[in-house]
C-alpha atoms as a PDB file:
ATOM      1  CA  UNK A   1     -25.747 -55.311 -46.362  1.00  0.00           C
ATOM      2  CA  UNK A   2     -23.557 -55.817 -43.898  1.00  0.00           C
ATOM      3  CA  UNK A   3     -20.139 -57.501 -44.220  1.00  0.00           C
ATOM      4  CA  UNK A   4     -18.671 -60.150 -41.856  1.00  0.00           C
ATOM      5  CA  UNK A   5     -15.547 -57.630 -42.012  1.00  0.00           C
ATOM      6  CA  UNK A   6     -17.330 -54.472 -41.390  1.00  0.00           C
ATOM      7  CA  UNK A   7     -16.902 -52.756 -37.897  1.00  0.00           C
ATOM      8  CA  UNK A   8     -19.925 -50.436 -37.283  1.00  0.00           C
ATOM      9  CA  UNK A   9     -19.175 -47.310 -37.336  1.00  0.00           C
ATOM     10  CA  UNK A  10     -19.659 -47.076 -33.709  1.00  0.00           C
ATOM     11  CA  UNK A  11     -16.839 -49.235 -32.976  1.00  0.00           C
ATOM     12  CA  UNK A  12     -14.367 -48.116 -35.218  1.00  0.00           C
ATOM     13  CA  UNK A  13     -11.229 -46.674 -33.278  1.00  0.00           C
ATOM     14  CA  UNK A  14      -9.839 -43.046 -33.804  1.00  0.00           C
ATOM     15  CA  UNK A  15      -6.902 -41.956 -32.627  1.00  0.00           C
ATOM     16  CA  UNK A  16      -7.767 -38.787 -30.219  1.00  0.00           C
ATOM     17  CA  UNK A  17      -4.418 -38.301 -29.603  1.00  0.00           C
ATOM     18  CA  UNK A  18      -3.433 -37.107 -32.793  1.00  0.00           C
ATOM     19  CA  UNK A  19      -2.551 -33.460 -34.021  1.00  0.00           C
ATOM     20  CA  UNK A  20      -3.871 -34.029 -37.345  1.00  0.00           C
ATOM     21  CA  UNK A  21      -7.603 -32.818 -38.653  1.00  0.00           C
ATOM     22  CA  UNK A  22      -8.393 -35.827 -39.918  1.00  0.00           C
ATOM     23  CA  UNK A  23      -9.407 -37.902 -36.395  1.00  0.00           C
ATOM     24  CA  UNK A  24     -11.568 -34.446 -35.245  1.00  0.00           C
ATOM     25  CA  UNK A  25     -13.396 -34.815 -38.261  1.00  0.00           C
ATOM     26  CA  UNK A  26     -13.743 -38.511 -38.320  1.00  0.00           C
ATOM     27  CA  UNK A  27     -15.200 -38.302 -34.320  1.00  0.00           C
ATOM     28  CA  UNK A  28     -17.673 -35.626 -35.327  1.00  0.00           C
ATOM     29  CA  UNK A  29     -19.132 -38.054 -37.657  1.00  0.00           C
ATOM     30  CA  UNK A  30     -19.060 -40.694 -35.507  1.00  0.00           C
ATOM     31  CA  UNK A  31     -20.963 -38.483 -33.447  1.00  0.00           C
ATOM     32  CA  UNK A  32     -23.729 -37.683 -36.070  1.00  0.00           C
ATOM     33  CA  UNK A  33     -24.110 -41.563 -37.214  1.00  0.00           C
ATOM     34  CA  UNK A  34     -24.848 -42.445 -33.752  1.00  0.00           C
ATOM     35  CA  UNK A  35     -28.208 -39.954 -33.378  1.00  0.00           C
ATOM     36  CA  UNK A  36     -29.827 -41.850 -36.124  1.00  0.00           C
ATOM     37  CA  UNK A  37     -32.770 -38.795 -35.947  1.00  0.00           C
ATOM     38  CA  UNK A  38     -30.381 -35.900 -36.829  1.00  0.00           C
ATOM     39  CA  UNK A  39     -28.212 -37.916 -39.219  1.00  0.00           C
ATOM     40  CA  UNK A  40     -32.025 -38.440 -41.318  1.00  0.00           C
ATOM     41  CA  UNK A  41     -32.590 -34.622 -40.717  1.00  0.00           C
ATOM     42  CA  UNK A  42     -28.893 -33.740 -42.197  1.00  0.00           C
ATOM     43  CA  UNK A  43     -29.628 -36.242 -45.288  1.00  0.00           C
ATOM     44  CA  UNK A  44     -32.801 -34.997 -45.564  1.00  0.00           C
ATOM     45  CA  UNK A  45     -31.591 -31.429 -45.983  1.00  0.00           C
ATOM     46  CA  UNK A  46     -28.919 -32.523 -48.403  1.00  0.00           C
ATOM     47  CA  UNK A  47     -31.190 -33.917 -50.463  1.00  0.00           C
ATOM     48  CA  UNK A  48     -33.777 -31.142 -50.523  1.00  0.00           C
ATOM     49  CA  UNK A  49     -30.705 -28.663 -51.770  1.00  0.00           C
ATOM     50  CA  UNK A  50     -30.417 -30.895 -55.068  1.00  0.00           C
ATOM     51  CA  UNK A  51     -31.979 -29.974 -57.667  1.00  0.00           C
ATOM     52  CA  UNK A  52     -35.602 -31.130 -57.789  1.00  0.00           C
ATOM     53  CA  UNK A  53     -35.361 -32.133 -61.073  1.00  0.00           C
ATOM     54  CA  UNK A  54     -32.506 -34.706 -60.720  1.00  0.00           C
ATOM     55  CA  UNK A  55     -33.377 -38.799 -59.581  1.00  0.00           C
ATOM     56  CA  UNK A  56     -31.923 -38.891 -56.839  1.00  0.00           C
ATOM     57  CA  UNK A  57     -32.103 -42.746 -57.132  1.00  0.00           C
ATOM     58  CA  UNK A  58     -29.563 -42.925 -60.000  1.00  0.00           C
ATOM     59  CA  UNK A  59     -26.027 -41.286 -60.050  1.00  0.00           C
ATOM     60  CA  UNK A  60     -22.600 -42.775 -59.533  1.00  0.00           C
ATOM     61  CA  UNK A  61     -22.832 -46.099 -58.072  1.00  0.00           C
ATOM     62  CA  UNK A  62     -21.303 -46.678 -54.791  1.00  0.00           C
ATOM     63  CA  UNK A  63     -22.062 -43.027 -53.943  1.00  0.00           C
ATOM     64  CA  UNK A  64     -24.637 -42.519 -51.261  1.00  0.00           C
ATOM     65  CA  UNK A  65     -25.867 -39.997 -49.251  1.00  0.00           C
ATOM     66  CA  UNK A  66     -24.049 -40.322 -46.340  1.00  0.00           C
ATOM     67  CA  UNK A  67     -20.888 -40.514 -48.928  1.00  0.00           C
ATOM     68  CA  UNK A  68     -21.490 -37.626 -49.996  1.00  0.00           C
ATOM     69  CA  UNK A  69     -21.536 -35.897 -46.407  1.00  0.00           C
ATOM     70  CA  UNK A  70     -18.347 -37.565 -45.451  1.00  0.00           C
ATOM     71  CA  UNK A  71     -16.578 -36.569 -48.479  1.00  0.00           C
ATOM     72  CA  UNK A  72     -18.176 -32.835 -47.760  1.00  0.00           C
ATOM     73  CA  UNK A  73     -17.139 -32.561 -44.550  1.00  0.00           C
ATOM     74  CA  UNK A  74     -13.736 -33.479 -45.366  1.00  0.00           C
ATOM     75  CA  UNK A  75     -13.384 -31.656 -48.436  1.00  0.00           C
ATOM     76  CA  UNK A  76     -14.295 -28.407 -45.914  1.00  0.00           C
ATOM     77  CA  UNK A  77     -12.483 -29.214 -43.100  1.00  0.00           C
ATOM     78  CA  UNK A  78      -9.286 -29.955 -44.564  1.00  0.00           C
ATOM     79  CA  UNK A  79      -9.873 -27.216 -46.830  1.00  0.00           C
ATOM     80  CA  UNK A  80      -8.071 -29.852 -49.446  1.00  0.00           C
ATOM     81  CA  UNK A  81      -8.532 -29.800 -53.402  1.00  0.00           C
ATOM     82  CA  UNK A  82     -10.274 -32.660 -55.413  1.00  0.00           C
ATOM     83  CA  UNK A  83      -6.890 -34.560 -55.641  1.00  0.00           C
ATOM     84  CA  UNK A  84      -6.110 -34.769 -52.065  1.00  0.00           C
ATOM     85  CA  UNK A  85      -9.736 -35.748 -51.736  1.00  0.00           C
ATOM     86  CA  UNK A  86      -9.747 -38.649 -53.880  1.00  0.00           C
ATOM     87  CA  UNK A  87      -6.562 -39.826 -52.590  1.00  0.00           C
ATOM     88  CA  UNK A  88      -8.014 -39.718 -49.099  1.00  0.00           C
ATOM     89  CA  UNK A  89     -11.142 -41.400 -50.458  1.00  0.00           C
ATOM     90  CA  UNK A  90      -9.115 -44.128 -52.158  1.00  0.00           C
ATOM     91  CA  UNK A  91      -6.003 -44.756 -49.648  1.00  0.00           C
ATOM     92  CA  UNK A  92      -7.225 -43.735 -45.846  1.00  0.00           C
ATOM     93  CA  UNK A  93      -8.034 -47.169 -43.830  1.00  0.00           C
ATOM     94  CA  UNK A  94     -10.171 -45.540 -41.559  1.00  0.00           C
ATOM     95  CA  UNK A  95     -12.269 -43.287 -44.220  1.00  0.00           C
ATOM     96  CA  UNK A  96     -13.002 -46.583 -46.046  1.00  0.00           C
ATOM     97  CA  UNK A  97     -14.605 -48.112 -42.901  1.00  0.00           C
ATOM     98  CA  UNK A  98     -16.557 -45.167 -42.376  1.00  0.00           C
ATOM     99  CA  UNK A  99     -17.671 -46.015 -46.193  1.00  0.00           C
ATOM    100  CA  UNK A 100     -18.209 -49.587 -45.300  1.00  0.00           C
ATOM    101  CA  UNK A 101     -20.621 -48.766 -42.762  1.00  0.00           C
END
Protein backbone atom coordinates (compact mmCIF):
# COMPACT_ATOMS: atom_id res chain seq x y z
CA UNK A 1 0.00 0.00 0.00
CA UNK A 2 1.01 3.03 -0.98
CA UNK A 3 1.30 6.13 1.23
CA UNK A 4 0.11 9.68 0.34
CA UNK A 5 3.84 10.54 1.56
CA UNK A 6 5.67 8.00 -0.36
CA UNK A 7 7.78 9.17 -3.45
CA UNK A 8 8.26 6.16 -5.82
CA UNK A 9 11.29 5.09 -5.94
CA UNK A 10 11.69 6.43 -9.33
CA UNK A 11 11.40 9.87 -8.24
CA UNK A 12 13.35 9.95 -5.31
CA UNK A 13 16.43 12.41 -5.71
CA UNK A 14 20.16 11.31 -5.20
CA UNK A 15 22.74 13.42 -4.98
CA UNK A 16 25.28 12.40 -8.00
CA UNK A 17 27.50 14.84 -6.99
CA UNK A 18 28.62 13.35 -3.98
CA UNK A 19 32.02 11.54 -3.11
CA UNK A 20 30.44 9.24 -0.79
CA UNK A 21 29.38 5.34 -1.66
CA UNK A 22 26.27 5.67 -0.45
CA UNK A 23 24.42 7.74 -3.62
CA UNK A 24 26.38 5.04 -6.23
CA UNK A 25 24.75 2.44 -4.46
CA UNK A 26 21.43 4.02 -3.95
CA UNK A 27 21.35 4.87 -8.13
CA UNK A 28 22.22 1.27 -8.90
CA UNK A 29 19.12 0.30 -7.20
CA UNK A 30 17.18 2.75 -8.57
CA UNK A 31 18.33 1.31 -11.63
CA UNK A 32 17.26 -2.35 -10.84
CA UNK A 33 13.63 -1.24 -9.39
CA UNK A 34 12.93 0.40 -12.57
CA UNK A 35 13.35 -3.05 -14.93
CA UNK A 36 10.57 -4.60 -13.03
CA UNK A 37 11.66 -8.14 -15.11
CA UNK A 38 15.24 -8.34 -13.69
CA UNK A 39 14.36 -6.97 -10.25
CA UNK A 40 11.68 -10.44 -10.19
CA UNK A 41 14.70 -12.47 -11.62
CA UNK A 42 17.18 -11.03 -8.72
CA UNK A 43 14.29 -11.82 -5.99
CA UNK A 44 13.68 -14.83 -7.49
CA UNK A 45 17.27 -15.98 -7.14
CA UNK A 46 17.43 -14.73 -3.59
CA UNK A 47 14.82 -16.65 -2.68
CA UNK A 48 15.83 -19.91 -4.34
CA UNK A 49 19.36 -19.60 -2.20
CA UNK A 50 17.21 -19.91 1.15
CA UNK A 51 16.86 -22.76 2.47
CA UNK A 52 14.00 -24.81 1.03
CA UNK A 53 12.86 -25.76 4.14
CA UNK A 54 12.20 -22.27 5.64
CA UNK A 55 8.42 -20.26 4.93
CA UNK A 56 9.43 -17.82 3.28
CA UNK A 57 6.04 -16.16 4.10
CA UNK A 58 6.84 -15.69 7.82
CA UNK A 59 10.05 -14.03 9.29
CA UNK A 60 10.62 -10.60 10.74
CA UNK A 61 7.86 -8.37 9.93
CA UNK A 62 8.57 -5.37 7.94
CA UNK A 63 11.38 -7.33 6.24
CA UNK A 64 10.81 -8.08 2.60
CA UNK A 65 12.56 -9.22 -0.14
CA UNK A 66 13.58 -6.33 -1.71
CA UNK A 67 14.73 -5.28 2.07
CA UNK A 68 16.74 -7.69 2.21
CA UNK A 69 18.62 -6.81 -1.19
CA UNK A 70 18.97 -3.24 -0.19
CA UNK A 71 20.36 -3.99 3.09
CA UNK A 72 22.78 -6.64 1.08
CA UNK A 73 23.95 -4.46 -1.23
CA UNK A 74 24.83 -1.99 1.27
CA UNK A 75 26.17 -4.18 3.77
CA UNK A 76 28.77 -5.21 0.62
CA UNK A 77 29.37 -2.13 -0.79
CA UNK A 78 30.21 -0.22 2.13
CA UNK A 79 31.95 -3.13 3.34
CA UNK A 80 30.32 -1.82 6.90
CA UNK A 81 29.63 -4.13 10.07
CA UNK A 82 26.06 -4.92 11.44
CA UNK A 83 26.17 -1.68 13.59
CA UNK A 84 26.84 0.75 10.92
CA UNK A 85 24.18 -1.17 9.05
CA UNK A 86 21.45 -0.77 11.38
CA UNK A 87 22.25 2.71 12.00
CA UNK A 88 22.03 3.36 8.28
CA UNK A 89 18.82 1.32 8.23
CA UNK A 90 17.34 3.28 11.12
CA UNK A 91 18.73 7.05 10.57
CA UNK A 92 19.43 7.55 6.54
CA UNK A 93 16.35 9.70 4.99
CA UNK A 94 16.91 8.49 1.73
CA UNK A 95 17.41 4.55 2.63
CA UNK A 96 14.01 4.79 4.40
CA UNK A 97 12.28 5.98 1.18
CA UNK A 98 13.83 3.37 -0.70
CA UNK A 99 12.07 1.12 2.19
CA UNK A 100 8.87 2.98 1.76
CA UNK A 101 8.64 2.12 -1.72
Amino acid sequence: MESVFTLPIEQIEIDTKSRDDIPAIFIGLQHLYRHKELLQRVLTLMRDQVASDNDHDTGRPGINWWRVLVLATLKTGLDCDYAHLTELANQHMILRRIFAT
